[in-house]
Protein backbone atom coordinates (compact mmCIF):
# COMPACT_ATOMS: atom_id res chain seq x y z
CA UNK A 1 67.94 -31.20 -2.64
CA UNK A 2 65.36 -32.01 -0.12
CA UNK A 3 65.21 -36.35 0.29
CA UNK A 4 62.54 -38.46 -0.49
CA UNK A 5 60.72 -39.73 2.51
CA UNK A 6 60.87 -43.74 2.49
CA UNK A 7 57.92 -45.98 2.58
CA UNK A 8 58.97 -50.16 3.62
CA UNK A 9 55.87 -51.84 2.54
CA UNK A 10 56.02 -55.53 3.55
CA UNK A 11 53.53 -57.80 1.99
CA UNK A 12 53.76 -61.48 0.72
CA UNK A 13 51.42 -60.77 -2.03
CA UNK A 14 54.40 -59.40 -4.41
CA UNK A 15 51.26 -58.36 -7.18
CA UNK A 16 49.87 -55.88 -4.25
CA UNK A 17 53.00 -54.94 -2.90
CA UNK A 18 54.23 -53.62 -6.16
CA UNK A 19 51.00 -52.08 -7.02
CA UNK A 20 51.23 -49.98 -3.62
CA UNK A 21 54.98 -48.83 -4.66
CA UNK A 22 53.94 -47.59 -7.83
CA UNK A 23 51.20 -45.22 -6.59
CA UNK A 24 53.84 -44.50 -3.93
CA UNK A 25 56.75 -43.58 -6.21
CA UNK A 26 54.38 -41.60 -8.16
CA UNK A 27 53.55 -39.37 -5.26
CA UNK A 28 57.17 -38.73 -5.18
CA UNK A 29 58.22 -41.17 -2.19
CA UNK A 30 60.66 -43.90 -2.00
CA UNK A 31 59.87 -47.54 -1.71
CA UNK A 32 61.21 -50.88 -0.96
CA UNK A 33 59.63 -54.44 -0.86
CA UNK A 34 60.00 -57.21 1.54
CA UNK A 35 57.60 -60.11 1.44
CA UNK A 36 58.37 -61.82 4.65
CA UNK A 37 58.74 -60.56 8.46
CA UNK A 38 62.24 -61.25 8.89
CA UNK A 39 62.91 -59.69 5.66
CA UNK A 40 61.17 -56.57 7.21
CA UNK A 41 63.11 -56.68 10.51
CA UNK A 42 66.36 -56.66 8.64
CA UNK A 43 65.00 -53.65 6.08
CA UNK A 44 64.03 -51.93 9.21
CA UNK A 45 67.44 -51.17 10.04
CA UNK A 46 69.06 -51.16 6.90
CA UNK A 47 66.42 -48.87 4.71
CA UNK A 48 65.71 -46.76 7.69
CA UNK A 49 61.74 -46.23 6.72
CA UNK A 50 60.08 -42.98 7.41
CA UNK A 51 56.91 -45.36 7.80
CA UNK A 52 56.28 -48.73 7.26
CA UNK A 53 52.85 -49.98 5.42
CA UNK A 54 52.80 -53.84 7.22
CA UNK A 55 50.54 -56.96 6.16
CA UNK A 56 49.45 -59.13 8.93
CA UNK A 57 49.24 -62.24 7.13
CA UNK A 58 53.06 -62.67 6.55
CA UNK A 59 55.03 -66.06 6.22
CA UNK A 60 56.74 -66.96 9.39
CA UNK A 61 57.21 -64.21 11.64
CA UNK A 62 53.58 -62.67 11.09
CA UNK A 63 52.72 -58.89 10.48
CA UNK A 64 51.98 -58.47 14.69
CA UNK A 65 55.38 -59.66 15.70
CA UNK A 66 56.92 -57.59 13.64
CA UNK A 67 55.03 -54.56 14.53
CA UNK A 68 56.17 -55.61 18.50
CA UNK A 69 59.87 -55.51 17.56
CA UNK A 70 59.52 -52.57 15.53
CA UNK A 71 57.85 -50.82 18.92
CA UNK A 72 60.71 -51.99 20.91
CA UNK A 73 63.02 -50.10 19.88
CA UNK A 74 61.58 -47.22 17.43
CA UNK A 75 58.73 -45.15 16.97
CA UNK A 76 58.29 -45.36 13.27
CA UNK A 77 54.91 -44.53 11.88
CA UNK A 78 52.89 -48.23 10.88
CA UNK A 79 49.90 -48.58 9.14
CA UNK A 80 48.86 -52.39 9.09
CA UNK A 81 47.03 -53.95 6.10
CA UNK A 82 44.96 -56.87 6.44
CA UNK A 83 42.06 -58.60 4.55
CA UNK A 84 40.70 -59.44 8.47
CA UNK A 85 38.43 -56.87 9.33
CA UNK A 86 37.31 -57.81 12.67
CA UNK A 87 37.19 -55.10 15.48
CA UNK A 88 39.28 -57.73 17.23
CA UNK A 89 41.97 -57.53 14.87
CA UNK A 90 41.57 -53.64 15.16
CA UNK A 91 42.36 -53.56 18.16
CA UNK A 92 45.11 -55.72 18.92
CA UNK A 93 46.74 -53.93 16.07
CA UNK A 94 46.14 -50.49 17.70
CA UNK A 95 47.35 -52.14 21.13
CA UNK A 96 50.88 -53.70 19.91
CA UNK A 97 51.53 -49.83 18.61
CA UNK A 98 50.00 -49.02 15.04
CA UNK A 99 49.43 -46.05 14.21
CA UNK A 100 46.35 -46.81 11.52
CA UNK A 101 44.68 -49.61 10.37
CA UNK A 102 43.45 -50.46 6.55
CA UNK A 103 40.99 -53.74 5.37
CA UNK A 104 41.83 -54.77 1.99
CA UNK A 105 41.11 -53.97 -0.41
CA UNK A 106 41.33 -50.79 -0.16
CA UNK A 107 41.70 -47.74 -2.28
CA UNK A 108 45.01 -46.57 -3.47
CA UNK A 109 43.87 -42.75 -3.29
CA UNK A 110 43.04 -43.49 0.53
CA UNK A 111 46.09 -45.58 1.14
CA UNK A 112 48.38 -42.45 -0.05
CA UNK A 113 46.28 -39.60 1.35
CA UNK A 114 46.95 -41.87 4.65
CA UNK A 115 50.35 -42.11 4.35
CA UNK A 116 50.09 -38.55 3.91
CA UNK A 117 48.18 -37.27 6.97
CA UNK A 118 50.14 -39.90 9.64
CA UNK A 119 53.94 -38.61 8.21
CA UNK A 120 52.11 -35.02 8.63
CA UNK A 121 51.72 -35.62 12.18
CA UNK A 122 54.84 -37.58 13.09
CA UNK A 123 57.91 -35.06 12.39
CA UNK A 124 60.58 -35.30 14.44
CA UNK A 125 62.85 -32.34 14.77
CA UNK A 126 66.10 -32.41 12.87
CA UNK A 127 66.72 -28.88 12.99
CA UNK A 128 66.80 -26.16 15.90
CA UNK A 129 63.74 -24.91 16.63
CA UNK A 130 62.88 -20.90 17.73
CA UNK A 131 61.48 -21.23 21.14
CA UNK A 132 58.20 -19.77 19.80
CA UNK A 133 58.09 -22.46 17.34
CA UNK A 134 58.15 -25.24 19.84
CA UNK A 135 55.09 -27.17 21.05
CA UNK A 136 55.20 -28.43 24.51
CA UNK A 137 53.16 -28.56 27.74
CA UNK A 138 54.49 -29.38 31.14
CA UNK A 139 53.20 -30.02 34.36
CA UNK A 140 54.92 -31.67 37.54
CA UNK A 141 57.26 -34.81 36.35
CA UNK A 142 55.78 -34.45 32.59
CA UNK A 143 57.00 -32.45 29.64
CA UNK A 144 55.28 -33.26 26.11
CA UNK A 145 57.10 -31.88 23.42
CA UNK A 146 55.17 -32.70 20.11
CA UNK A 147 57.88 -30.41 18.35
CA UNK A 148 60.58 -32.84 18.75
CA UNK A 149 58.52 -36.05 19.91
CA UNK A 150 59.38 -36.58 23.16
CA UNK A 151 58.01 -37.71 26.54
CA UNK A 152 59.85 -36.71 29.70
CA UNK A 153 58.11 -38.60 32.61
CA UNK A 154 59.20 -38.68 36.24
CA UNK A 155 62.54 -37.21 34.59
CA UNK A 156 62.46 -40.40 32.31
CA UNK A 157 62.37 -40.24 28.13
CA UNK A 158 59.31 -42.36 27.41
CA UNK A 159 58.76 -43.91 24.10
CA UNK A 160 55.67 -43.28 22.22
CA UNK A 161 54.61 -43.89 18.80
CA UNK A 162 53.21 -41.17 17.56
CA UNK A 163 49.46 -41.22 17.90
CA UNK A 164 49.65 -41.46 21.21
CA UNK A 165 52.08 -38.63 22.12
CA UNK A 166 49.70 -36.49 19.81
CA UNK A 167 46.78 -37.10 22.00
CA UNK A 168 48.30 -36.96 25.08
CA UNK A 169 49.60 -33.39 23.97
CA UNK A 170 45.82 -32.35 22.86
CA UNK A 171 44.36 -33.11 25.69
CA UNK A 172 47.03 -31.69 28.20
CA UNK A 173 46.92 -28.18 26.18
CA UNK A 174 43.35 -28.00 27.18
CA UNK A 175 43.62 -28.67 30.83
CA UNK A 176 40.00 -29.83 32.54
CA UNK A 177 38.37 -29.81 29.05
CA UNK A 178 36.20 -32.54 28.65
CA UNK A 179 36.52 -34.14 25.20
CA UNK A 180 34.36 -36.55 23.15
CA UNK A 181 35.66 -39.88 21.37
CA UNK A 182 34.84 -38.27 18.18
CA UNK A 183 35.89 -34.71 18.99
CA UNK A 184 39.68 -37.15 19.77
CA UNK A 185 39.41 -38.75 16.39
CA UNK A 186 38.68 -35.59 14.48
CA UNK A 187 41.24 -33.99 16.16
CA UNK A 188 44.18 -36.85 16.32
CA UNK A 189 43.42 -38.84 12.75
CA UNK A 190 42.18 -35.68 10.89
CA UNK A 191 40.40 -37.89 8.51
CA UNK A 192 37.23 -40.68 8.37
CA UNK A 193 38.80 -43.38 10.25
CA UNK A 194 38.14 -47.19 9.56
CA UNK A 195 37.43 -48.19 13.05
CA UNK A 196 35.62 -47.03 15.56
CA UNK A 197 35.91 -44.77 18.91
CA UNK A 198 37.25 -47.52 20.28
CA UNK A 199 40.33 -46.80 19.07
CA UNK A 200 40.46 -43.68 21.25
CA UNK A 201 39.78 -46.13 24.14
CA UNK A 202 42.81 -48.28 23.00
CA UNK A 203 45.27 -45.05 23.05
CA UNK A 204 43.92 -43.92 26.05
CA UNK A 205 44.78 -47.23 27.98
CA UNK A 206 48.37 -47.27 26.31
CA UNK A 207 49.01 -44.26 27.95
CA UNK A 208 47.62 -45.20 30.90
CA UNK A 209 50.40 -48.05 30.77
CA UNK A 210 52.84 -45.37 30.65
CA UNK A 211 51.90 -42.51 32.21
CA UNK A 212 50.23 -43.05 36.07
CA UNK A 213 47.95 -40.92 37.82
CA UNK A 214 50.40 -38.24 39.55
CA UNK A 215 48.70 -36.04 43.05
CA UNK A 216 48.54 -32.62 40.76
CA UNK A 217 47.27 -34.48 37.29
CA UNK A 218 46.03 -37.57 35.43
CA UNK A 219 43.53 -38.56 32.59
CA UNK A 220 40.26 -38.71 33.38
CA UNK A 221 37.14 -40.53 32.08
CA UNK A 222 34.15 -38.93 31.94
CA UNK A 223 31.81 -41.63 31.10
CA UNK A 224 29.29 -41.87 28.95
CA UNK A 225 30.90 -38.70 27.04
CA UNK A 226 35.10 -39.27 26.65
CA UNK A 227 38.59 -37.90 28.27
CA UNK A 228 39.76 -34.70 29.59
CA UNK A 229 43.38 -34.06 31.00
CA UNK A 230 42.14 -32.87 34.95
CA UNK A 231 44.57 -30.70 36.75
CA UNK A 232 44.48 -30.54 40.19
CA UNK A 233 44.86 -26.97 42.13
């Protein structure tokens, strides 16, 4: 019997929270409540989420921290939730490691067809793989495996959530192929995004963080038009 993925949805508003965990349970996953942050930490390692749906607006430790202690140590999926809809707040959601971003209120058809699409793209290998069947590019001192979810950099393991190992991968299969901000969304969040293509920017500058410039490759911008992943000869 195959297990129900798990869905932590932490949110002090108990009405909402239980709201979201029946349209959740109804789509066949499993939920559990927490309505504070240190609540959350503590379900983090006990429920072992698949993905975590996080309020900002939390009682004591607040929705941000969390998601920074969460991205210490684990990649797990996080949509935040917040009634703030300020590109601000976008942003420094996107920056601290989320992997999507939804303004209440919101629509519970959209909330579940997002849960949907970011578990899609964040599947970790728990099985051996045919060599065929894997996905990975490498170039000097990087190997991106987006079968397994891994960054090998400078013979280092480097941790990524997963939005931003999925774009490094697209645009390092496509080698010196100039991409647009939209053409990145399209192909990353697969869906109308709430934000805008600044999110791309945000990603983009994460994995600048992580990954340097290296003499035979690096990610370029092309301005006024978006990214491409240039390979020198």
């Amino acid at each position: 019997m195959v297990s129900k993925q798990k869905i932590l949805i932490v949110d002090d508003d108990n009405n909402i929270a239980e709201l979201i965990s029946l349209y959740l349970t109804k789509e066949c996953f499993e939920t559990m409540i927490v309505n504070d942050g240190e609540s959350a930490l503590s379900a983090v390692d006990s429920f072992a989420p698949n993905l975590i749906l996080l309020d900002l607006m939390l009682p004591g430790i607040d929705g941000y921290q969390v998601c920074r202690e969460v991205r210490a140590k684990l990649n797990t999926p996080i949509i935040m939730l917040s009634a703030k809809g300020e590109i601000f707040d976008k942003v420094l959601g996107l920056e601290l490691g989320a992997d999507d971003y939804m303004e209440k209120p919101f629509d519970s058809k959209e909330l579940v067809a997002r849960v949907k699409a970011v578990l899609r793209r964040y599947k970790p290998s728990t099985t051996s793989s045919q060599d065929a069947d894997v996905k990975s590019v490498e170039y000097p001192d990087l190997i991106i495996n987006q079968t397994n979810y891994s960054v090998i950099y400078m013979g280092k393991n480097i941790d990524m959530p997963p939005k931003e190992l999925e774009l490094l991968y697209f645009l390092a299969s496509s080698p010196n192929h100039v991409f647009t901000r939209e053409q990145l969304l399209d192909q990353i969040w697969g869906y109308e995004y709430i934000g805008d293509t600044r999110t791309v920017d945000v990603h983009i500058k994460r994995l600048r963080e992580k990954i340097k410039d290296h003499d035979a490759w690096k990610i370029s911008t092309i301005w006024g038009i978006g990214y491409k992943f240039e390979v020198r000869s």
